[in-house]
PDB file of N, CA and C in Angstrom:
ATOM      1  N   UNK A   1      24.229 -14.922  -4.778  1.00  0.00           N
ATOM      2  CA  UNK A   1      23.356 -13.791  -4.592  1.00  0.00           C
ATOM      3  C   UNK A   1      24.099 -12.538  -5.049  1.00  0.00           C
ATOM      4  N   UNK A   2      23.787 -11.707  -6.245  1.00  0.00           N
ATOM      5  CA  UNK A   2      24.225 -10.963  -6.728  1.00  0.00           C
ATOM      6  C   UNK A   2      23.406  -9.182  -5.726  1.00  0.00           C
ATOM      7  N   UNK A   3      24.290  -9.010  -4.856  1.00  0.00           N
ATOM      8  CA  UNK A   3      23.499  -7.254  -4.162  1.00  0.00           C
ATOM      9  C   UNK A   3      23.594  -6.310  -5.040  1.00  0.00           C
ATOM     10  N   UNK A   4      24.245  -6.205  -6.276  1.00  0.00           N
ATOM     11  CA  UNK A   4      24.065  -4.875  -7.041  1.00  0.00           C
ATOM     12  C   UNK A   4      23.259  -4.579  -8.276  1.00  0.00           C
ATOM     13  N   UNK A   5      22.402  -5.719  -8.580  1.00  0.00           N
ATOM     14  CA  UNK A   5      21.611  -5.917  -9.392  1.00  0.00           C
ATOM     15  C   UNK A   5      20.277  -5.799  -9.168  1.00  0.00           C
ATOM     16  N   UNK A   6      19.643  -4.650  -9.487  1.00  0.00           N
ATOM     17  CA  UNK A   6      17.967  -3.967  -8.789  1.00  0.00           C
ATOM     18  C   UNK A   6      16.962  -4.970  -9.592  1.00  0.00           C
ATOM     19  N   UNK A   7      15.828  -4.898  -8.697  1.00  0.00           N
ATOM     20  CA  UNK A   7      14.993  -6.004  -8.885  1.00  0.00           C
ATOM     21  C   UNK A   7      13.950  -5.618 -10.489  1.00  0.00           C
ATOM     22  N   UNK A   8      13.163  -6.195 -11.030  1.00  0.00           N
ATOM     23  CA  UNK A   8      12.718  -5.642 -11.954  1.00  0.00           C
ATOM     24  C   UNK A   8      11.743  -4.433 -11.249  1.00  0.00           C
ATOM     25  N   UNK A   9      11.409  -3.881 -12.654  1.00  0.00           N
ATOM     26  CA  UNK A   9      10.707  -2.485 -12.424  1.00  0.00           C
ATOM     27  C   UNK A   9       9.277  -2.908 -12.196  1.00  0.00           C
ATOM     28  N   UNK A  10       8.077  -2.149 -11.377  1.00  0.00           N
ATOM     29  CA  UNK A  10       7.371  -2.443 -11.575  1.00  0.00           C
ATOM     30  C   UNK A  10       5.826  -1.350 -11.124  1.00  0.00           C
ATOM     31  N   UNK A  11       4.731  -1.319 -11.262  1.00  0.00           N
ATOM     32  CA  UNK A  11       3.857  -0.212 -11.419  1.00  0.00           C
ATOM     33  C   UNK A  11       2.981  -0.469 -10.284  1.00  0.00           C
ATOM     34  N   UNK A  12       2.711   0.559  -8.577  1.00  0.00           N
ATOM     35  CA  UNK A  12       1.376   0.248  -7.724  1.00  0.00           C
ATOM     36  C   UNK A  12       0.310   0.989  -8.080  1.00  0.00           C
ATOM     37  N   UNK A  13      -0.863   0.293  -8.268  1.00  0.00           N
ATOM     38  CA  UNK A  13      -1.960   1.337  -8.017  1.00  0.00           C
ATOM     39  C   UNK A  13      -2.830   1.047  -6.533  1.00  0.00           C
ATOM     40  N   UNK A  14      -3.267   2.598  -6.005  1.00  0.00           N
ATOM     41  CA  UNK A  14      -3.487   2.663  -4.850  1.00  0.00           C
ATOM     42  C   UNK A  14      -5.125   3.327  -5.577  1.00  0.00           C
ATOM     43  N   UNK A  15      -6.099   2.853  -4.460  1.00  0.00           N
ATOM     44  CA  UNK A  15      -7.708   3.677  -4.560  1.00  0.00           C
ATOM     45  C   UNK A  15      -7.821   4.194  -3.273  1.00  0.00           C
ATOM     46  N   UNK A  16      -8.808   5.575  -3.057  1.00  0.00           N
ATOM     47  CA  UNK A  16      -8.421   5.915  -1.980  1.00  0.00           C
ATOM     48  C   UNK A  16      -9.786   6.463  -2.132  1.00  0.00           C
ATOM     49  N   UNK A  17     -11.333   6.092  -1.318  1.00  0.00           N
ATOM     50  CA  UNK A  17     -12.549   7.051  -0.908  1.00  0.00           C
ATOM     51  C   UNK A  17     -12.929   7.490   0.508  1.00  0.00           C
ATOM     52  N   UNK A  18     -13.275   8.781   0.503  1.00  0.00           N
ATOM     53  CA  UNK A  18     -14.010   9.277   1.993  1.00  0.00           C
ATOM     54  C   UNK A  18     -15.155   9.696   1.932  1.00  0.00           C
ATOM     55  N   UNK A  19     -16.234   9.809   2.701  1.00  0.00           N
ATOM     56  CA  UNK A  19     -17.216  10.288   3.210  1.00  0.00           C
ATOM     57  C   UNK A  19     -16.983  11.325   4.425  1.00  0.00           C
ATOM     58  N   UNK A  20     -17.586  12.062   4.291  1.00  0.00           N
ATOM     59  CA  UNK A  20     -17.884  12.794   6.164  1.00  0.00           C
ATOM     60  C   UNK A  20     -19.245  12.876   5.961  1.00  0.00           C
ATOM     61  N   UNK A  21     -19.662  11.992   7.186  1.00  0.00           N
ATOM     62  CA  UNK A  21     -20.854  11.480   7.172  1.00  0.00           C
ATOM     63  C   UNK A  21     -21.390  12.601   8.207  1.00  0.00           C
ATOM     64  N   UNK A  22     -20.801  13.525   9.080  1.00  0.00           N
ATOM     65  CA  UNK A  22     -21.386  14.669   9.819  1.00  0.00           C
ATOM     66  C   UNK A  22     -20.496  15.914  10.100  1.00  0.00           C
ATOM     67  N   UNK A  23     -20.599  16.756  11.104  1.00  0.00           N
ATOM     68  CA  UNK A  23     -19.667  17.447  11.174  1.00  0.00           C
ATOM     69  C   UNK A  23     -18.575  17.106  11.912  1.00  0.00           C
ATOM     70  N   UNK A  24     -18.513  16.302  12.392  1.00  0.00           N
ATOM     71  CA  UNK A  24     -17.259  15.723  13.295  1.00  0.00           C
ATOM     72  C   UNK A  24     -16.973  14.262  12.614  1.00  0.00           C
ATOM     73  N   UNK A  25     -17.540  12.982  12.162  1.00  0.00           N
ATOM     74  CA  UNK A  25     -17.487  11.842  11.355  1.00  0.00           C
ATOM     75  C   UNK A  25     -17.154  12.285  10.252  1.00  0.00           C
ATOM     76  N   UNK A  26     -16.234  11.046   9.972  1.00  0.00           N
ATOM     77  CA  UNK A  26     -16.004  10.953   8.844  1.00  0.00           C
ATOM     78  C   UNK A  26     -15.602   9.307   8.454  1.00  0.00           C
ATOM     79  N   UNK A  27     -15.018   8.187   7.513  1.00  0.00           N
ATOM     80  CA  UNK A  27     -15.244   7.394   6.948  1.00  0.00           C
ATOM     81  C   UNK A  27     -14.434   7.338   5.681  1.00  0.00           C
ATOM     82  N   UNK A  28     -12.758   6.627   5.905  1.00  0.00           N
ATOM     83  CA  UNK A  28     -12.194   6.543   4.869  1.00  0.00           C
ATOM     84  C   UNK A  28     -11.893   5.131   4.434  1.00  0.00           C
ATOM     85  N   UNK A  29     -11.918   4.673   2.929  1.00  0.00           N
ATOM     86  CA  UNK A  29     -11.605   3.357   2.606  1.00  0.00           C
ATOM     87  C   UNK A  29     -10.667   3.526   1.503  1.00  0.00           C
ATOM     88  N   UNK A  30      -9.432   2.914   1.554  1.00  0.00           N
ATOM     89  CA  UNK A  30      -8.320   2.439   0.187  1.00  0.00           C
ATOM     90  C   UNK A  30      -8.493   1.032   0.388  1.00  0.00           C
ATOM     91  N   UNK A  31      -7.534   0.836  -0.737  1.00  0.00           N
ATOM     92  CA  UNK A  31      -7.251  -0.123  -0.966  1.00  0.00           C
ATOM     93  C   UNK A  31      -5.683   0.060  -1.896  1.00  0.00           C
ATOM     94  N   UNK A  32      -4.350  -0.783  -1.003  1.00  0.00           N
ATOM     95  CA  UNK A  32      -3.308   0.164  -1.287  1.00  0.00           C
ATOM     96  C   UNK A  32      -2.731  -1.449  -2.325  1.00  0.00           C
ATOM     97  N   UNK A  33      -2.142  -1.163  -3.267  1.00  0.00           N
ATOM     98  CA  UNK A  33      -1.472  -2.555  -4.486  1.00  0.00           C
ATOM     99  C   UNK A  33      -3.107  -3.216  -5.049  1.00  0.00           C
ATOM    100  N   UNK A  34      -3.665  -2.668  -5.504  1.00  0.00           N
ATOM    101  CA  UNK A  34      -4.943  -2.511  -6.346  1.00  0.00           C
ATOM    102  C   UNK A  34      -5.316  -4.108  -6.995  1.00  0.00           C
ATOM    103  N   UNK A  35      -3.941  -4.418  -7.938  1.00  0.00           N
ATOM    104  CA  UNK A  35      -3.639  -5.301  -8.538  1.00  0.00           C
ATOM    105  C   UNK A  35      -2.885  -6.651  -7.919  1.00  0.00           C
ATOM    106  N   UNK A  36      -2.542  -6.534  -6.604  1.00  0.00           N
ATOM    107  CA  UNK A  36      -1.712  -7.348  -6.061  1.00  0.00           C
ATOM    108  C   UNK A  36      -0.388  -7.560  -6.888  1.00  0.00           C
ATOM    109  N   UNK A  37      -0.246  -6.890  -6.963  1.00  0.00           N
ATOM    110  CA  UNK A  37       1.803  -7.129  -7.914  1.00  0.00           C
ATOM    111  C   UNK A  37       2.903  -7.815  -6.724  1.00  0.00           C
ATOM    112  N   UNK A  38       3.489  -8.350  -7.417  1.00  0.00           N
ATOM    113  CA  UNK A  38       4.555  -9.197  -6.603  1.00  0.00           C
ATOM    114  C   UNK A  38       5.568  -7.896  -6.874  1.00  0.00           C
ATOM    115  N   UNK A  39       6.099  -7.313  -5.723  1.00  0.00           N
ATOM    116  CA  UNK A  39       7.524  -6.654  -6.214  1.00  0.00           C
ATOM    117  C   UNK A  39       8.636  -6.723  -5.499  1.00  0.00           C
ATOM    118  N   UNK A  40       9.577  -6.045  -5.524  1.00  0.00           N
ATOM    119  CA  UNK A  40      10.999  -6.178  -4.447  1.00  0.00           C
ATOM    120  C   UNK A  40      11.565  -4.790  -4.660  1.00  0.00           C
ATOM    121  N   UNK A  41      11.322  -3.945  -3.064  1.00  0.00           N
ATOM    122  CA  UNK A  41      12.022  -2.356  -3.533  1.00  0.00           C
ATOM    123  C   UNK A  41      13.398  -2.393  -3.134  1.00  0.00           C
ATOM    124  N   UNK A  42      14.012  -2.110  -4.128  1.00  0.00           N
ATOM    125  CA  UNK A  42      15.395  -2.040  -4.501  1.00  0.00           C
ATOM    126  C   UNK A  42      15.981  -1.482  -2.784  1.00  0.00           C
ATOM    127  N   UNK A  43      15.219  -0.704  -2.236  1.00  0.00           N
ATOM    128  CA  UNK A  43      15.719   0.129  -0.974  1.00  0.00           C
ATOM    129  C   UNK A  43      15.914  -1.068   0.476  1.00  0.00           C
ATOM    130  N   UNK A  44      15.238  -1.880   0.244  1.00  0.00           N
ATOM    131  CA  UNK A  44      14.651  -3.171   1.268  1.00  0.00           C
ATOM    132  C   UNK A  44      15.911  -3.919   1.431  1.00  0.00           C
ATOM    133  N   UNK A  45      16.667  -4.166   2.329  1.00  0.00           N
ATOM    134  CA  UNK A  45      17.592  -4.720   2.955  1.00  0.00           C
ATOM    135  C   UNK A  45      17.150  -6.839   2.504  1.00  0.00           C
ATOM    136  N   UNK A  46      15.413  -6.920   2.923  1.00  0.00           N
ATOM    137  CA  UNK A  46      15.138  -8.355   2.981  1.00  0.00           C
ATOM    138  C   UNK A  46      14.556  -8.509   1.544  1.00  0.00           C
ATOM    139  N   UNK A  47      14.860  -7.400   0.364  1.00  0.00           N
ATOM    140  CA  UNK A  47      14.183  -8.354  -0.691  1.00  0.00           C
ATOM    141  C   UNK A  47      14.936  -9.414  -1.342  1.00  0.00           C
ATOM    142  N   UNK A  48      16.043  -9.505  -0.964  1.00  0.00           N
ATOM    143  CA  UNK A  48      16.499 -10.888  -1.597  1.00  0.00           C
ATOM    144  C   UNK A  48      15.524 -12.379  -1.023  1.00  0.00           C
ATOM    145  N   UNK A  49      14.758 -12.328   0.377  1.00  0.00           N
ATOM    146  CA  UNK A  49      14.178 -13.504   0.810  1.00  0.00           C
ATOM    147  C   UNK A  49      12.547 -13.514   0.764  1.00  0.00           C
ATOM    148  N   UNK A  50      12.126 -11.965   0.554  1.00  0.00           N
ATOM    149  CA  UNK A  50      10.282 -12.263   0.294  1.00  0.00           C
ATOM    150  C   UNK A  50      10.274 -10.469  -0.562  1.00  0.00           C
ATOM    151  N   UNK A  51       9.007 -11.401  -1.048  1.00  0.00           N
ATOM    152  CA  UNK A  51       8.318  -9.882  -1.907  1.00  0.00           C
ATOM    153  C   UNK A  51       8.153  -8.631  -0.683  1.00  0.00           C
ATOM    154  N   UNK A  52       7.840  -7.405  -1.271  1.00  0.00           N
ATOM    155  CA  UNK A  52       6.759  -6.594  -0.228  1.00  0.00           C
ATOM    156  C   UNK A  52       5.693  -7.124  -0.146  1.00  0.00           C
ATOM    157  N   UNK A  53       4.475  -6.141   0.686  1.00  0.00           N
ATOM    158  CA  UNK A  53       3.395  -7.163   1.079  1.00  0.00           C
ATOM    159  C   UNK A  53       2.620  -6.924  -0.313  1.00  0.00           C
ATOM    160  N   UNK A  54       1.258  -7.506   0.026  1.00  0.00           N
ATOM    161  CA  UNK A  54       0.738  -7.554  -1.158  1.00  0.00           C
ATOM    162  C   UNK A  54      -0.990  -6.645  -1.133  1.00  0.00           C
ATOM    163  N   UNK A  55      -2.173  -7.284  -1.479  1.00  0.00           N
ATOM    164  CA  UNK A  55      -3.064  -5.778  -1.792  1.00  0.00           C
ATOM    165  C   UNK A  55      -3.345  -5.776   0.051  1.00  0.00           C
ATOM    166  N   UNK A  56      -3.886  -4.696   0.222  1.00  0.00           N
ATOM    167  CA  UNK A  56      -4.445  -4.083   1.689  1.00  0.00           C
ATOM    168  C   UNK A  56      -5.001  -3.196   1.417  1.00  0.00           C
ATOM    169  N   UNK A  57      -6.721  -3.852   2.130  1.00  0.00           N
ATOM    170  CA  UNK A  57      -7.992  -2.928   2.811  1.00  0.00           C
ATOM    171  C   UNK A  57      -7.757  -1.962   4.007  1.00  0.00           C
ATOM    172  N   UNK A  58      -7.651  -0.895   3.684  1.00  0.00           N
ATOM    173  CA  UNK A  58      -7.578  -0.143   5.234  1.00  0.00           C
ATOM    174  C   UNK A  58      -9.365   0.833   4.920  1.00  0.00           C
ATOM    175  N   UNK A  59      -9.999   0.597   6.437  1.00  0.00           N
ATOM    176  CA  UNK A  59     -10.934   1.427   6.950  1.00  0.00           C
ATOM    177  C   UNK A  59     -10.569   2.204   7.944  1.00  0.00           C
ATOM    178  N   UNK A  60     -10.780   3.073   7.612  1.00  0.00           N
ATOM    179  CA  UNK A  60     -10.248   4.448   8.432  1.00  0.00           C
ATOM    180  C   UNK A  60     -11.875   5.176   9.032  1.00  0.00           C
ATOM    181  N   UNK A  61     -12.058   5.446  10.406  1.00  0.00           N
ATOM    182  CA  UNK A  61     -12.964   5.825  11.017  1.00  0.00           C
ATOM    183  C   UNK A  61     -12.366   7.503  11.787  1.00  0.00           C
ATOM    184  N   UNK A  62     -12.932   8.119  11.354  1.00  0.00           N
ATOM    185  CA  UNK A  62     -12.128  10.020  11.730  1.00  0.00           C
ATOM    186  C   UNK A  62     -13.304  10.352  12.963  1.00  0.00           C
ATOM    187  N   UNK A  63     -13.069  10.765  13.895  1.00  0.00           N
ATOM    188  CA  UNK A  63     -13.810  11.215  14.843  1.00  0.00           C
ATOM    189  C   UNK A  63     -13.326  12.932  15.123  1.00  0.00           C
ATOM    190  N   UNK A  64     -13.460  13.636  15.332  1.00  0.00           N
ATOM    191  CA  UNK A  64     -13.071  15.303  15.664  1.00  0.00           C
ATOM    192  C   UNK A  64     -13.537  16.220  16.345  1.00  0.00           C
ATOM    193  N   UNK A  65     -13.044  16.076  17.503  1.00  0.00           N
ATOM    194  CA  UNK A  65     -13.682  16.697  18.853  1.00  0.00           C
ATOM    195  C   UNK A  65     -12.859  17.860  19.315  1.00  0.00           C
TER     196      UNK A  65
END
C-alpha cells in the first residue's frame, strides 16, 4: 500500500431545486454525485478500503415561524 500516491482525479456534479410554496413553506430537492462517480478524496484517512459514497436524493422540507 503505497500512502503518498493521490488517487486519480476526478469531476462531481451536484443539482440543486427549491420552491417556496407560501410564506413560511418552502421545498428543497438535490441530488448530490449526479453521475454516480466512483472516487477516493485524497483527504480521507479510509480511501485506501472503500470509495466515497455514491449519488444522494436529499428532500429538504423549510418550515419558518
Amino acid at each position: 500500500m503505497d500512502i503518498s500516491t493521490p488517487p486519480n482525479g476526478y469531476s462531481l456534479w451536484n443539482l440543486q431545486a427549491g420552491v417556496n410554496l407560501s410564506k413560511n413553506f418552502g421545498i428543497d430537492f438535490s441530488i448530490r454525485n449526479v453521475f454516480n462517480t466512483s472516487y477516493r478524496d485524497y483527504l480521507n484517512r479510509l480511501r485506501f478500503f472503500s470509495n466515497e459514497m455514491g449519488r444522494n436524493f436529499i428532500l429538504t422540507l423549510k418550515y419558518q415561524f
